[in-house]
N, C-alpha and C. Protein backbone atom coordinates (compact mmCIF):
# COMPACT_ATOMS: atom_id res chain seq x y z
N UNK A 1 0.81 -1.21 0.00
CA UNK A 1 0.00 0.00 0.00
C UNK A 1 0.85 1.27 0.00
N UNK A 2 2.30 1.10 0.27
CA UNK A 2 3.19 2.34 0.06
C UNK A 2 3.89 2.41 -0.97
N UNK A 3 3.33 1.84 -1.93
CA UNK A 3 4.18 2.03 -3.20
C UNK A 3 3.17 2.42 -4.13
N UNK A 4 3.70 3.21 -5.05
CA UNK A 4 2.98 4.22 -6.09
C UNK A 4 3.84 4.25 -7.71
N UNK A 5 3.00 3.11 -8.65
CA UNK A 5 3.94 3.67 -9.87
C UNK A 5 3.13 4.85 -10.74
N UNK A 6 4.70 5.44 -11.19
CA UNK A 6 4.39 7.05 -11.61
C UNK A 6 4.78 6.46 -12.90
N UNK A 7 3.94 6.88 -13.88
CA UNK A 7 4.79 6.46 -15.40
C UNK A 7 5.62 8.04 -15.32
N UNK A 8 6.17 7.65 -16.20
CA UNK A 8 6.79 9.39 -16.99
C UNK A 8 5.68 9.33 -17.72
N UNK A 9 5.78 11.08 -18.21
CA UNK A 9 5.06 11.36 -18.78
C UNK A 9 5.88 12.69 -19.10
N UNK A 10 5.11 13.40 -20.12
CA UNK A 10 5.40 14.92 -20.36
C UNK A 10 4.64 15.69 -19.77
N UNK A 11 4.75 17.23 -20.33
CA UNK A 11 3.57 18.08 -20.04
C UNK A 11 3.63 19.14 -21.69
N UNK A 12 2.49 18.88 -22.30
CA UNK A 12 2.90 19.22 -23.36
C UNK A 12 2.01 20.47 -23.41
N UNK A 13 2.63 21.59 -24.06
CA UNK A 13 1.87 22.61 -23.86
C UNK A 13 0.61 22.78 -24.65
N UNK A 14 -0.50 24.11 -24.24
CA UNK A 14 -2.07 23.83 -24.48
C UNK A 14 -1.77 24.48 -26.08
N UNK A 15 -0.48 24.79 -26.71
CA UNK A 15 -0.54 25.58 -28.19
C UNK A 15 1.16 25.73 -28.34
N UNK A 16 1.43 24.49 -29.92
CA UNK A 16 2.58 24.56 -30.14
C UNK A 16 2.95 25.59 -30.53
N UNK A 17 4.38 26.27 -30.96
CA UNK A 17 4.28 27.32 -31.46
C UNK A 17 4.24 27.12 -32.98
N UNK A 18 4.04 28.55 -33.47
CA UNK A 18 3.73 28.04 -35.69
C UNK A 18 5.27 27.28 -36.05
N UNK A 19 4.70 26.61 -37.01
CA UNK A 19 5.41 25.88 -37.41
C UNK A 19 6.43 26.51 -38.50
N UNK A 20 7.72 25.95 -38.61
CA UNK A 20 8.79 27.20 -39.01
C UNK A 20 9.39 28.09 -38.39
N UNK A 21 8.83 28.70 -37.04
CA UNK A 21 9.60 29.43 -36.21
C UNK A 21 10.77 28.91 -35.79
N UNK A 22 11.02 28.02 -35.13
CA UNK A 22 12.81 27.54 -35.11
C UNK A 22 13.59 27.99 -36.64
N UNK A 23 13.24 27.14 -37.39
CA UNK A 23 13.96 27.96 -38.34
C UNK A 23 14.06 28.79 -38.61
N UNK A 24 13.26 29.77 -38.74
CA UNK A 24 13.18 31.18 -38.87
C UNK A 24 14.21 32.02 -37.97
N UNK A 25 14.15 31.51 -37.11
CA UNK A 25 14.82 31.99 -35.66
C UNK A 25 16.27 31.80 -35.94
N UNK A 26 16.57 30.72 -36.46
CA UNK A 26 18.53 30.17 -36.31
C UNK A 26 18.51 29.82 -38.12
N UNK A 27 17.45 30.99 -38.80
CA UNK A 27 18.01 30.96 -40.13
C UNK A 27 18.08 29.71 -40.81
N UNK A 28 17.62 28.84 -41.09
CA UNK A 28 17.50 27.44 -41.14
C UNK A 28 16.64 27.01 -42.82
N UNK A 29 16.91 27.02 -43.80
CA UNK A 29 16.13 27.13 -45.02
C UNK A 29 15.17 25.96 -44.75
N UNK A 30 13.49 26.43 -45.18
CA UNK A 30 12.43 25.38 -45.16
C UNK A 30 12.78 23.75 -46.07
N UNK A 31 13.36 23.89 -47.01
CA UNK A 31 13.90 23.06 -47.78
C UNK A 31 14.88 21.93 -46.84
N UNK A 32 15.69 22.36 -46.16
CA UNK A 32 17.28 21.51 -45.42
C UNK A 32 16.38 20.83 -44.88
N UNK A 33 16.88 19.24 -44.48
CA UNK A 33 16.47 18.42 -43.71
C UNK A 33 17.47 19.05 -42.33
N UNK A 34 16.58 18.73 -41.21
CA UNK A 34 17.19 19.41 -39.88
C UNK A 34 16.85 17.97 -39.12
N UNK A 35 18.36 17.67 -38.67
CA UNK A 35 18.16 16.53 -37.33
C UNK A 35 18.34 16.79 -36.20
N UNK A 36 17.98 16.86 -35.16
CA UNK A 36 17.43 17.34 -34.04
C UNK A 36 18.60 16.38 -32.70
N UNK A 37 19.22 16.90 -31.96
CA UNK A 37 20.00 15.94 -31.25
C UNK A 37 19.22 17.09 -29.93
N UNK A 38 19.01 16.82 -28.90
CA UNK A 38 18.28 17.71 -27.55
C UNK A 38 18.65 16.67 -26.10
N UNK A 39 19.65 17.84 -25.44
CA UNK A 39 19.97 16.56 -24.39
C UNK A 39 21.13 17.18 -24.14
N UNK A 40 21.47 16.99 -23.24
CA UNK A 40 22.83 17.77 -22.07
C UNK A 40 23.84 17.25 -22.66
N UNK A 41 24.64 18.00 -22.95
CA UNK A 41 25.91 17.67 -24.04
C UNK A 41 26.91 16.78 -23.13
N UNK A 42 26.54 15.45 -22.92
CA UNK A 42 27.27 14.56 -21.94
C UNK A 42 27.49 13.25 -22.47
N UNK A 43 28.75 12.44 -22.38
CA UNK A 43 29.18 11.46 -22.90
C UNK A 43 28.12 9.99 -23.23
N UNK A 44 27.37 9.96 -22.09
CA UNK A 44 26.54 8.95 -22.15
C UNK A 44 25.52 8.94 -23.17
N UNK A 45 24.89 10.34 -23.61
CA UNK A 45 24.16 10.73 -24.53
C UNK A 45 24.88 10.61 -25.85
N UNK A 46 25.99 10.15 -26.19
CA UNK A 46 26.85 9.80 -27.65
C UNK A 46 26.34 11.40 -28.17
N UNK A 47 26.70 12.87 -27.79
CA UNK A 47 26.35 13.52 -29.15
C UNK A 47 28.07 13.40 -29.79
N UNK A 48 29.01 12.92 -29.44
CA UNK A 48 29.74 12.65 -30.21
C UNK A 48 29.70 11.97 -31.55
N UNK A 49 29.42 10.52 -31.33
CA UNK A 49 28.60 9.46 -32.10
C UNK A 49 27.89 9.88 -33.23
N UNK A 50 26.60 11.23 -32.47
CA UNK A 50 25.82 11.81 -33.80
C UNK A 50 26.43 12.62 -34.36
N UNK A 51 27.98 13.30 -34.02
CA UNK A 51 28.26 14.17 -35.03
C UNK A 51 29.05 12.84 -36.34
N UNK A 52 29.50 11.84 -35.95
CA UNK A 52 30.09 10.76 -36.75
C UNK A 52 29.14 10.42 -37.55
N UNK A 53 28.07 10.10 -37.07
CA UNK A 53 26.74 9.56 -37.55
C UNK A 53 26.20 10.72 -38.96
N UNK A 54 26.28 11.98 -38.31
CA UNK A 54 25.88 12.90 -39.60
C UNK A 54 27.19 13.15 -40.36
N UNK A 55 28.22 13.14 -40.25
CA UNK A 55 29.40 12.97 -41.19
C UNK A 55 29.05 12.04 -42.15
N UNK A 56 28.69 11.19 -41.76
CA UNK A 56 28.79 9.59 -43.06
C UNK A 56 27.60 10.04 -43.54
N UNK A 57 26.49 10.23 -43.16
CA UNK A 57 25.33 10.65 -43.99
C UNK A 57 25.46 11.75 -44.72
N UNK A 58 26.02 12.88 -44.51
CA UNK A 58 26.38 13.88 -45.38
C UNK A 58 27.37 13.15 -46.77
N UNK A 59 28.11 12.71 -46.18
CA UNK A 59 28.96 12.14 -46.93
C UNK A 59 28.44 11.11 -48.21
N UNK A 60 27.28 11.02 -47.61
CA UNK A 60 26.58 9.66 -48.73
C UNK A 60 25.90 11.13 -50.04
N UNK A 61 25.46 12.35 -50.13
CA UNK A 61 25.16 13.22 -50.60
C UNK A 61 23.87 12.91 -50.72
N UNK A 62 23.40 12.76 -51.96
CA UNK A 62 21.53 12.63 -52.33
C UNK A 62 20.92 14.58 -51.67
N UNK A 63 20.13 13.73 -50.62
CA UNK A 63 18.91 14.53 -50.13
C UNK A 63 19.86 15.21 -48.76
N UNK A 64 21.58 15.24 -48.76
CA UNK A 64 21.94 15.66 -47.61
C UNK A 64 22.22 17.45 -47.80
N UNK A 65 22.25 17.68 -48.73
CA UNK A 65 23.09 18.86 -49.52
C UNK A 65 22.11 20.14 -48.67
N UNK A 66 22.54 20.89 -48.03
CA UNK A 66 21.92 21.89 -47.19
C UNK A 66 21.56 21.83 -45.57
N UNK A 67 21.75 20.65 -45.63
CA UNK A 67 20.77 19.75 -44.51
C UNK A 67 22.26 20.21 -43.00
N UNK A 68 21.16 20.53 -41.59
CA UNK A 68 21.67 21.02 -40.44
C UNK A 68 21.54 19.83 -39.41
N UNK A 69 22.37 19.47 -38.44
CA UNK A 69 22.53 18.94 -37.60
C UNK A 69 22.38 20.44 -36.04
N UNK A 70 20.86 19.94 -35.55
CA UNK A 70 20.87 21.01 -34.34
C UNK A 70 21.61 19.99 -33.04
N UNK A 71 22.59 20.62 -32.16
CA UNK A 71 23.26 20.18 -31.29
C UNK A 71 22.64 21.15 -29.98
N UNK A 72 21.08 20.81 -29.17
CA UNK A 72 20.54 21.90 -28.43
C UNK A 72 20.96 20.87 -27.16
N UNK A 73 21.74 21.71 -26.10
CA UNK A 73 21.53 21.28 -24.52
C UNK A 73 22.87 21.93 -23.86
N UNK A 74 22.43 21.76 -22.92
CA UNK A 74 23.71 22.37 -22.10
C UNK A 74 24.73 21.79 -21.87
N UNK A 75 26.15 22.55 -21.73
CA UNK A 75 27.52 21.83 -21.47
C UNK A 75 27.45 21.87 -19.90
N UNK A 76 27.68 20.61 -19.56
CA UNK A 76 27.66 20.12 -17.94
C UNK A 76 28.56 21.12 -17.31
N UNK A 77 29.60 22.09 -17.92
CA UNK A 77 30.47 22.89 -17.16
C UNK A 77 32.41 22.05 -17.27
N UNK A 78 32.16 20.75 -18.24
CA UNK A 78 33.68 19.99 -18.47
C UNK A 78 34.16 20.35 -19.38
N UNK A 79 33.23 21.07 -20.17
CA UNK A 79 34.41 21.71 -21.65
C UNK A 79 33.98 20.79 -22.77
N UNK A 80 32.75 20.05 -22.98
CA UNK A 80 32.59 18.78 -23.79
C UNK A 80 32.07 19.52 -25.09
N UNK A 81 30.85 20.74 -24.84
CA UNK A 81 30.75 21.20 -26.21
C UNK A 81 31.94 22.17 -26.89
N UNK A 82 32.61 22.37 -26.24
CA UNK A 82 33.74 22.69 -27.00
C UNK A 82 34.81 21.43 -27.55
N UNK A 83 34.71 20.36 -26.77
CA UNK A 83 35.12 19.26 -27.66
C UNK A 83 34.19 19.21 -28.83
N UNK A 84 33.16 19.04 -29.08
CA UNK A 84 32.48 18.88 -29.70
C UNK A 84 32.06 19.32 -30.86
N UNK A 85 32.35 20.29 -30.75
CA UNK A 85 32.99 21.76 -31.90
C UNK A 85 33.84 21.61 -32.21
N UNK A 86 34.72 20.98 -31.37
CA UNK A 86 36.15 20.26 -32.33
C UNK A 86 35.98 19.36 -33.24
N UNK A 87 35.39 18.56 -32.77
CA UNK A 87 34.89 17.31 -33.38
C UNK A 87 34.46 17.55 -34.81
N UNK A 88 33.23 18.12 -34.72
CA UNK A 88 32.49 19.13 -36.22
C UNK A 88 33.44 19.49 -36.81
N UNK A 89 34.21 20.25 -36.18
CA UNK A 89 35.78 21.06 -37.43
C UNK A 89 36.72 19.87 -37.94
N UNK A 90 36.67 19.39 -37.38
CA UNK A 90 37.53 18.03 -37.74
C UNK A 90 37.09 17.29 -38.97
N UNK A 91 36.16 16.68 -38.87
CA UNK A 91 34.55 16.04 -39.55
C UNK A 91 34.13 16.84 -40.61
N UNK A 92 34.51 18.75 -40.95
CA UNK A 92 34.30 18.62 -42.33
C UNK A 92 32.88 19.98 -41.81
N UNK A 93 32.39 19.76 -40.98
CA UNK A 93 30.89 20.29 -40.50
C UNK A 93 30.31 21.47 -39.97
N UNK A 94 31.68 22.45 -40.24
CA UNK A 94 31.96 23.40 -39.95
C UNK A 94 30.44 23.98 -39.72
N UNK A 95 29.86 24.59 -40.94
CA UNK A 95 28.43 25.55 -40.94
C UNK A 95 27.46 24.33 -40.93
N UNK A 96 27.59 23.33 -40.96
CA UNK A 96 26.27 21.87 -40.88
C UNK A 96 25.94 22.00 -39.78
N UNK A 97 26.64 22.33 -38.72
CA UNK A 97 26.23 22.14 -37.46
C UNK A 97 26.15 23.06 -36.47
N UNK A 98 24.93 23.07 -35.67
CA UNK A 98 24.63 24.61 -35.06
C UNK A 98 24.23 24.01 -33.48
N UNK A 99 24.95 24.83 -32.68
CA UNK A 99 24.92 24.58 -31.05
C UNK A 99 24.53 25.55 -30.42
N UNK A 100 23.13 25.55 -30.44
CA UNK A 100 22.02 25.98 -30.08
C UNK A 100 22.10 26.56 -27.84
N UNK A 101 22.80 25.82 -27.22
CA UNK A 101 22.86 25.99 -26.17
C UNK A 101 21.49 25.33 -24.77
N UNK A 102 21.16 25.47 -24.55
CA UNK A 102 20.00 24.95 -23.87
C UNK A 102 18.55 25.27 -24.60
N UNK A 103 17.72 24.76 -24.54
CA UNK A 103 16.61 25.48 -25.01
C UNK A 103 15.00 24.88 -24.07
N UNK A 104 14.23 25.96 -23.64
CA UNK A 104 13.27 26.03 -23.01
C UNK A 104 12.19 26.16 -23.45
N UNK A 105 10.66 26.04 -23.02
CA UNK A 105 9.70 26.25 -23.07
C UNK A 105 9.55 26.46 -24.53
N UNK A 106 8.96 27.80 -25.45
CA UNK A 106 8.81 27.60 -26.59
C UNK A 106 9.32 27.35 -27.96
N UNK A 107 10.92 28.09 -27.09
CA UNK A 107 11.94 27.54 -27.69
C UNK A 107 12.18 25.69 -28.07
N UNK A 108 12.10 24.74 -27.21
CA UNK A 108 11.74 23.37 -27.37
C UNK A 108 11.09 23.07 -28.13
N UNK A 109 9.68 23.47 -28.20
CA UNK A 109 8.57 22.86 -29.05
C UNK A 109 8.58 23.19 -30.32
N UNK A 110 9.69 24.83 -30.58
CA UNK A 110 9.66 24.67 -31.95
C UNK A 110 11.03 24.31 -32.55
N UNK A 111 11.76 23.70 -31.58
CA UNK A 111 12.79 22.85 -32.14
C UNK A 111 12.54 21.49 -32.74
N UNK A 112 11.46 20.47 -31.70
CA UNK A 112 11.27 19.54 -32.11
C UNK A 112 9.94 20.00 -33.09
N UNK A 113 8.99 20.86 -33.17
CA UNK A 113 8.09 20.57 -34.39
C UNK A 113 8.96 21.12 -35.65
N UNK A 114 10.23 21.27 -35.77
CA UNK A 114 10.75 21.98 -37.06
C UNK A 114 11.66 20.74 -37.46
N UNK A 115 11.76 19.95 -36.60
CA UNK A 115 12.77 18.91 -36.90
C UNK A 115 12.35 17.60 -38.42
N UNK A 116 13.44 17.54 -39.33
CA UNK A 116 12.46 16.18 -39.51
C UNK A 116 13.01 14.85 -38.72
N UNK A 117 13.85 14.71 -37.94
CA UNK A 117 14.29 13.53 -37.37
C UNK A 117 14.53 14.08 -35.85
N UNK A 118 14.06 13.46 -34.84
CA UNK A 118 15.19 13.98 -33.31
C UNK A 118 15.80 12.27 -33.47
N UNK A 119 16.91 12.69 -32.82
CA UNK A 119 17.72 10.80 -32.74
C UNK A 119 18.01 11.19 -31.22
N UNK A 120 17.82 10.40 -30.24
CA UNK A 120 18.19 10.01 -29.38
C UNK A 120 19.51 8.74 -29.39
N UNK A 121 20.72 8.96 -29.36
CA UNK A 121 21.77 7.74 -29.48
C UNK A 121 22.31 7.25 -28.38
N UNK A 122 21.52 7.30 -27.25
CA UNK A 122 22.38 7.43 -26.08
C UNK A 122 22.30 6.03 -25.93
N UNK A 123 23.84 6.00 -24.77
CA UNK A 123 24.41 4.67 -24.34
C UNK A 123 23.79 3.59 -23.53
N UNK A 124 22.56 4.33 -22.40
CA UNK A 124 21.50 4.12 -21.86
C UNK A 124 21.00 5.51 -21.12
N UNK A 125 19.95 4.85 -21.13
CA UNK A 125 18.75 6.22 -20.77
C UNK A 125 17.35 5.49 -19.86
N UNK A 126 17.01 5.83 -18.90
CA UNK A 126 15.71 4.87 -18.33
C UNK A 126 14.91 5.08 -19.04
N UNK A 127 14.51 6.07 -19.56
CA UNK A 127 12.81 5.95 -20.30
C UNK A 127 13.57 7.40 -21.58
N UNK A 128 13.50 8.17 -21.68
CA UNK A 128 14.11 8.94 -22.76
C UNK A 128 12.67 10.28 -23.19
N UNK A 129 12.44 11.09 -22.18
CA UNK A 129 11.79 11.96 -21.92
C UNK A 129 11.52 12.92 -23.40
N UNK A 130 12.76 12.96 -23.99
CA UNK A 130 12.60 13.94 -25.08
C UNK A 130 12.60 13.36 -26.32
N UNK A 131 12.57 11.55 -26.44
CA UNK A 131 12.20 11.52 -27.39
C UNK A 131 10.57 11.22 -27.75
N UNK A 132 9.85 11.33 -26.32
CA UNK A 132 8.82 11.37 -26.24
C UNK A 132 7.97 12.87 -26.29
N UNK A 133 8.65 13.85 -25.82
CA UNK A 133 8.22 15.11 -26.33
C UNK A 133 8.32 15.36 -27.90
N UNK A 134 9.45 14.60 -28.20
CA UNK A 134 9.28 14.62 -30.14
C UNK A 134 8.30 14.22 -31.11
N UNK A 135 7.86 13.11 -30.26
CA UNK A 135 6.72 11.95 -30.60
C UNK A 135 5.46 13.13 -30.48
N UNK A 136 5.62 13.74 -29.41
CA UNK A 136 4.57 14.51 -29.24
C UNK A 136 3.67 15.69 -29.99
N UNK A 137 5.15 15.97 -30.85
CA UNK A 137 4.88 17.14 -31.89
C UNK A 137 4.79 16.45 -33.09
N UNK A 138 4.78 15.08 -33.27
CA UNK A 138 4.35 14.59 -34.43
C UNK A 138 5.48 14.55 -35.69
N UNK A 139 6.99 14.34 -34.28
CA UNK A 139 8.61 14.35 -35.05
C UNK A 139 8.67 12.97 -35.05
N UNK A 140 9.38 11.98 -36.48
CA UNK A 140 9.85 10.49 -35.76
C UNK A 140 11.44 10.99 -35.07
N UNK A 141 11.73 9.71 -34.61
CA UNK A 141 12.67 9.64 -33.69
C UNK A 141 13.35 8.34 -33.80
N UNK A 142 14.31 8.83 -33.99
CA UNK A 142 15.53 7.45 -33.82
C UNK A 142 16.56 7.65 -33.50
N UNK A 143 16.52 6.16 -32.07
CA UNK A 143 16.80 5.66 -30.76
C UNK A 143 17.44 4.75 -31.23
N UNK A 144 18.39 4.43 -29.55
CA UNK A 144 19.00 3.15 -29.74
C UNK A 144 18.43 2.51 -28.41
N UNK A 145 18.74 0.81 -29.10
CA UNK A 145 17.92 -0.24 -28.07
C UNK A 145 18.07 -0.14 -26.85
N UNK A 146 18.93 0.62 -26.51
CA UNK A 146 19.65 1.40 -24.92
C UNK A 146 18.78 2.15 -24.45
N UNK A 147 17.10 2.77 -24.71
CA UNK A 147 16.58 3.54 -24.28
C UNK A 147 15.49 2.92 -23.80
N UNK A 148 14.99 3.34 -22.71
CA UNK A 148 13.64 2.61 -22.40
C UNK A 148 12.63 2.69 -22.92
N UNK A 149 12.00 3.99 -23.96
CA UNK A 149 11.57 4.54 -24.72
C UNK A 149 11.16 3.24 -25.98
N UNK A 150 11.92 2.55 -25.89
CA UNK A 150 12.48 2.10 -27.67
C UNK A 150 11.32 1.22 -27.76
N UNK A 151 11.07 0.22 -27.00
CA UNK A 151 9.73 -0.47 -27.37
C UNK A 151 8.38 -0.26 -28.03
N UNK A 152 7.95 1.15 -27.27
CA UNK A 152 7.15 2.05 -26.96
C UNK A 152 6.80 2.69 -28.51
N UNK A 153 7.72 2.87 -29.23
CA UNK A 153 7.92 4.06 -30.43
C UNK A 153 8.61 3.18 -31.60
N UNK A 154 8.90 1.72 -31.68
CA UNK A 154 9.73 1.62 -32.78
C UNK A 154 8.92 0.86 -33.38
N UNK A 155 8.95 1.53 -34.88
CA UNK A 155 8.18 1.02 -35.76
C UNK A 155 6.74 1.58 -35.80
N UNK A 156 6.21 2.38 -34.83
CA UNK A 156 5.23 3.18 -34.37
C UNK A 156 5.54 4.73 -34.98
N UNK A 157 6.15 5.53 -34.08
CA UNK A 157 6.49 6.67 -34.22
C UNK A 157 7.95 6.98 -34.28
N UNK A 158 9.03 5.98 -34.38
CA UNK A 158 10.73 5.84 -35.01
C UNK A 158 11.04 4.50 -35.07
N UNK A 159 12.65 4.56 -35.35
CA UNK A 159 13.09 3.48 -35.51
C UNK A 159 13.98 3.53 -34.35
N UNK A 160 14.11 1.98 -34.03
CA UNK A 160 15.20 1.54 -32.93
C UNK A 160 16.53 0.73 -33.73
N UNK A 161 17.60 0.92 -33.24
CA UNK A 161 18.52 0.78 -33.91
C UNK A 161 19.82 0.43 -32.77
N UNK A 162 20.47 -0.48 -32.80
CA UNK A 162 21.39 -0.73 -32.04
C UNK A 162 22.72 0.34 -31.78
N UNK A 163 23.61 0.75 -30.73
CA UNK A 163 24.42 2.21 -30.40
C UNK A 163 25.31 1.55 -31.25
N UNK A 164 26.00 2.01 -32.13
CA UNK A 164 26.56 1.96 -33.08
C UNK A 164 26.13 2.93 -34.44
N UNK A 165 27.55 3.26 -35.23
CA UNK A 165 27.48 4.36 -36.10
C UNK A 165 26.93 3.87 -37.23
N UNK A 166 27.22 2.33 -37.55
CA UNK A 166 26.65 2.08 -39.03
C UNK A 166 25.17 1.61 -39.02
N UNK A 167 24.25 1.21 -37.99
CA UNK A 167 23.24 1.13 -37.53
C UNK A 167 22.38 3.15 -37.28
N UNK A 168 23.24 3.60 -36.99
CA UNK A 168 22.88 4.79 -36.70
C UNK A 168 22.42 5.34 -38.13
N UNK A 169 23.20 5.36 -38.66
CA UNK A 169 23.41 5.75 -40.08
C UNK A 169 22.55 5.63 -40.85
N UNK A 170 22.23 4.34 -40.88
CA UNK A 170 20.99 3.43 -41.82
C UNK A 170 19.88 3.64 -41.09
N UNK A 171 19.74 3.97 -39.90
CA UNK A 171 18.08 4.37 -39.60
C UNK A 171 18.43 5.67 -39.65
N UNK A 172 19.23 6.86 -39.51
CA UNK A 172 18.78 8.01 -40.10
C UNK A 172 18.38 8.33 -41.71
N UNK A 173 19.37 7.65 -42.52
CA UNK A 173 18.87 7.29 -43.96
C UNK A 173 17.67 6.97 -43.62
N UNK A 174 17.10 5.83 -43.17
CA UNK A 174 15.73 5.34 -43.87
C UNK A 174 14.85 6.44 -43.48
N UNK A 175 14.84 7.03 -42.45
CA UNK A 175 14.18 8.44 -41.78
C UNK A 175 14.02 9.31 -43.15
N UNK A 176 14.72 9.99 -43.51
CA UNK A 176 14.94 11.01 -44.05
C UNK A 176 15.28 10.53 -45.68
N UNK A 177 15.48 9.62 -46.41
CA UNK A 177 15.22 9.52 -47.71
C UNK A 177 13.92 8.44 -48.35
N UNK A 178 13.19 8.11 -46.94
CA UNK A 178 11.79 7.57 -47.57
C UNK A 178 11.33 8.45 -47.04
N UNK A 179 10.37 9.33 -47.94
CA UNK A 179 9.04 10.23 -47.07
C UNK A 179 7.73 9.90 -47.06
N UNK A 180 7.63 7.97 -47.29
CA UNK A 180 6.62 7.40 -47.20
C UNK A 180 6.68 6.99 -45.30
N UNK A 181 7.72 6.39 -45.46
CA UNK A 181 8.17 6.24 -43.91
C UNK A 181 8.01 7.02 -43.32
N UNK A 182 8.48 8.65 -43.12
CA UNK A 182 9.00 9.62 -42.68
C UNK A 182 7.07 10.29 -42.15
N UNK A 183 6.34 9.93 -42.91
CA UNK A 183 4.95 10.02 -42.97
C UNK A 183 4.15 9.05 -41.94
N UNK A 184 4.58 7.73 -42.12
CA UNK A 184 3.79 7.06 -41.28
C UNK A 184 3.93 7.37 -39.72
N UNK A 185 5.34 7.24 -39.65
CA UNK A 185 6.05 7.76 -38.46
C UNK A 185 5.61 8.85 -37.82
N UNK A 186 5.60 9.78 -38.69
CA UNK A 186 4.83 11.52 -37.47
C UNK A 186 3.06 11.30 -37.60
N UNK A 187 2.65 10.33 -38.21
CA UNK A 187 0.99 9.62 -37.68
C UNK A 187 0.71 8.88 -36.89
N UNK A 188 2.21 8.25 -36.66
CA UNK A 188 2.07 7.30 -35.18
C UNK A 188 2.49 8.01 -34.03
């Protein structure tokens, strides 16, 4: 009688903001595919991984040519998004990639409704809060089997994909160069 399960949940607000405002905001052409990484710029969260991950996909060309990698969350205070910015310069990704810094309230909602992909890649995660706020705005999302989330949403509203770059890779491809997929996904 003293135990109480709480699911997670969100709190999603009563009015997203218009759609296009993120971009509008960080200059972002309606055309570019924009992948969405949201999450405290910390090792366990691989945004390392996703800057590797969008290297090889850029690198494959097609439908990549314009296309932004958003890097939104805060640096824990260790100096990691400035690794990380290294990383990008290294990788080729100089203007591909934009580090947004933390982002709040309406700022959020029109990150993930402007997105066409959020990827969650992390190493483990108990339940994965924001890729469920993504889900929420009617973004797919692709996760790795490391998230608690992943059951919940794969094949539903994203794909699940094992932590690894060439797995990473191939479910951001299938994301973003089927827009039959890319369709079913923000209906689930």
């Amino acid at each position: 009688s003293k135990i109480v399960v709480r699911r997670n949940g969100i709190e999603v607000p009563a009015q997203f903001p218009p759609a296009g405002s993120f971009r509008t905001q960080w200059k972002i052409s309606k055309d570019a595919k924009l992948i969405l990484f949201l999450g405290r710029l910390v090792s366990k969260k691989s945004p390392d991984l996703m800057l590797q991950v969008f290297s090889r996909w850029i690198g494959r060309g097609n439908q990549s040519r314009g296309s932004v990698l958003v890097m939104a969350g805060p640096d824990e205070g260790d100096g990691f998004r400035q690794r990380l910015e290294g990383i990008a310069e290294q990788l080729g990704l100089g203007g591909k990639v934009l580090f947004t810094g933390p982002l709040y309230g309406d700022a959020k909602w029109a990150a993930y409704r402007d997105a066409d992909v959020f990827v969650l890649p992390s190493q483990n995660e108990n339940f994965g809060n924001t890729a469920a706020e993504a889900v929420a705005c009617g973004t797919p999302v692709l996760v790795t089997d490391r998230c608690g989330i992943a059951p919940i949403v794969d094949q539903r509203a994203g794909l699940v994909v094992p932590h690894d770059c060439t797995a990473l890779e191939a479910g951001l491809a299938q994301i973003l160069d089927d827009p039959a997929l890319a369709a079913r996904l923000r209906d689930g």
